[in-house]
Protein backbone atom coordinates (compact mmCIF):
# COMPACT_ATOMS: atom_id res chain seq x y z
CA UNK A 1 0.00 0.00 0.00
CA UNK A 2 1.37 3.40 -1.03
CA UNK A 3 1.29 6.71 1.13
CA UNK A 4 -1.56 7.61 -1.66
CA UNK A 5 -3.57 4.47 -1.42
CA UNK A 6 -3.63 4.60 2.47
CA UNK A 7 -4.95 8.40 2.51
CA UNK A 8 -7.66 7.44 0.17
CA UNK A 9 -8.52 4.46 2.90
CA UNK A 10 -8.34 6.47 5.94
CA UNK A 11 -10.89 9.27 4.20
CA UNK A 12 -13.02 6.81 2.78
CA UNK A 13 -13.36 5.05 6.26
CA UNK A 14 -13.59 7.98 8.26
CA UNK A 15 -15.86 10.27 5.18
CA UNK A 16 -13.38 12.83 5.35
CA UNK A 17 -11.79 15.03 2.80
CA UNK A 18 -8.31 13.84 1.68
CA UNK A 19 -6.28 17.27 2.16
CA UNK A 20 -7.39 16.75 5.52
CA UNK A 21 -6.01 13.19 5.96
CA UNK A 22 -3.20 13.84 3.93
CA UNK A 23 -2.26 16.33 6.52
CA UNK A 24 -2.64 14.45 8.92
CA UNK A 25 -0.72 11.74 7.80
CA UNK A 26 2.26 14.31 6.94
CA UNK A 27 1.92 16.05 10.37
CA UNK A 28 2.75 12.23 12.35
CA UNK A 29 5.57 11.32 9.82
CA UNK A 30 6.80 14.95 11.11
CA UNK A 31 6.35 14.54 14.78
CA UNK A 32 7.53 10.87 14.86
CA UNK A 33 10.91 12.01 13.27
CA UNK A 34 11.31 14.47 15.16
CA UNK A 35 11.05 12.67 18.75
CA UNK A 36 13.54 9.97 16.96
CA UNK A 37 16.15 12.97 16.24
CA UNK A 38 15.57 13.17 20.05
CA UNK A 39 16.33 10.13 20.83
CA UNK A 40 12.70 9.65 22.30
CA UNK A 41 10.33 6.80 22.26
CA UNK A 42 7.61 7.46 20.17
CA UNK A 43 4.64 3.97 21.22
CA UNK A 44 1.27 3.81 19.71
CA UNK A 45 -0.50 1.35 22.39
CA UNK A 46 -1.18 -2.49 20.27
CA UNK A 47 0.69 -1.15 17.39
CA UNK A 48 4.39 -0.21 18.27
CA UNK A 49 7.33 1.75 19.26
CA UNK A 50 9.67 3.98 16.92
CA UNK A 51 13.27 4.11 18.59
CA UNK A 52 16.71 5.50 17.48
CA UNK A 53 18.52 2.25 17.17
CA UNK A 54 22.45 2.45 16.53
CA UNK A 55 25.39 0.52 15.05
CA UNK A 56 28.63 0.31 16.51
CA UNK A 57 31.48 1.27 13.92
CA UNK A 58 32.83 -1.93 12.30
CA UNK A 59 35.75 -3.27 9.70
CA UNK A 60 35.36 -4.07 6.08
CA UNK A 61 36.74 -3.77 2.58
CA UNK A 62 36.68 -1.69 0.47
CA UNK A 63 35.01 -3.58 -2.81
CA UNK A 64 36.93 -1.25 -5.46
CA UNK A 65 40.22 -1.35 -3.93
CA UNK A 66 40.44 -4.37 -1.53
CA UNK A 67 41.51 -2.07 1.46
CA UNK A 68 40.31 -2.74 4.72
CA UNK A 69 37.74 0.30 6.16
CA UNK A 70 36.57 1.32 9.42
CA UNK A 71 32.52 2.07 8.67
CA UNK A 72 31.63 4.69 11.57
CA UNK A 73 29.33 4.14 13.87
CA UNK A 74 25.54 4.92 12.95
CA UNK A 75 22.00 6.16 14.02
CA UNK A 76 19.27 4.69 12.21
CA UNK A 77 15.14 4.67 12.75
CA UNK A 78 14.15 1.58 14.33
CA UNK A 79 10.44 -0.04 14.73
CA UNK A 80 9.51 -2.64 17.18
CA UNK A 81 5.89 -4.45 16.54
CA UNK A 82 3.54 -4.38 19.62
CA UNK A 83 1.60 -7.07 21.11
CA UNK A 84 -1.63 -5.97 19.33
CA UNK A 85 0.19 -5.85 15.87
CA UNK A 86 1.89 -9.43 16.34
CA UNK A 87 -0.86 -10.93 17.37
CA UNK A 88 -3.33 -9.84 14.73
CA UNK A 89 -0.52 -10.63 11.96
CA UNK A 90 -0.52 -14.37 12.79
């Protein structure tokens, strides 16, 4: 489902206009990446938690040249499934 496809959902089901929903929609995506450039906890009760995860800097090689690399260390979005989401998956 695209980002399109799920306004047109959400207005149908809830017989509102799709600027509305569409802003909506935009307005979370902002606030959730925000608290994450926070390094805050951003949980939605039964459907899950957006966290800053991170990766600790690491070796490898260089494909091109065959020289080993240190990769730095990294922040990156994380999402962790709830209960309610798991269980209504299976």
């Amino acid at each position: 489902m695209t980002k399109r496809e799920l306004i047109s959902e959400l207005a149908s089901r809830t017989n509102s206009p799709k600027k509305e929903v569409e802003k909506l929609i935009s307005e979370m995506v902002k606030i959730v990446t925000e608290e994450i450039k926070k390094n805050s906890k951003v949980s939605i009760t039964s459907f899950g938690t957006f966290y800053l995860g991170k990766i600790a800097k690491r070796h490898g090689r260089d494909p091109q040249t065959g020289k080993d690399i240190t990769i730095p260390d990294m922040k990156i979005p994380r999402f962790r499934a709830g209960k309610g989401l798991k269980e209504n998956v299976r």
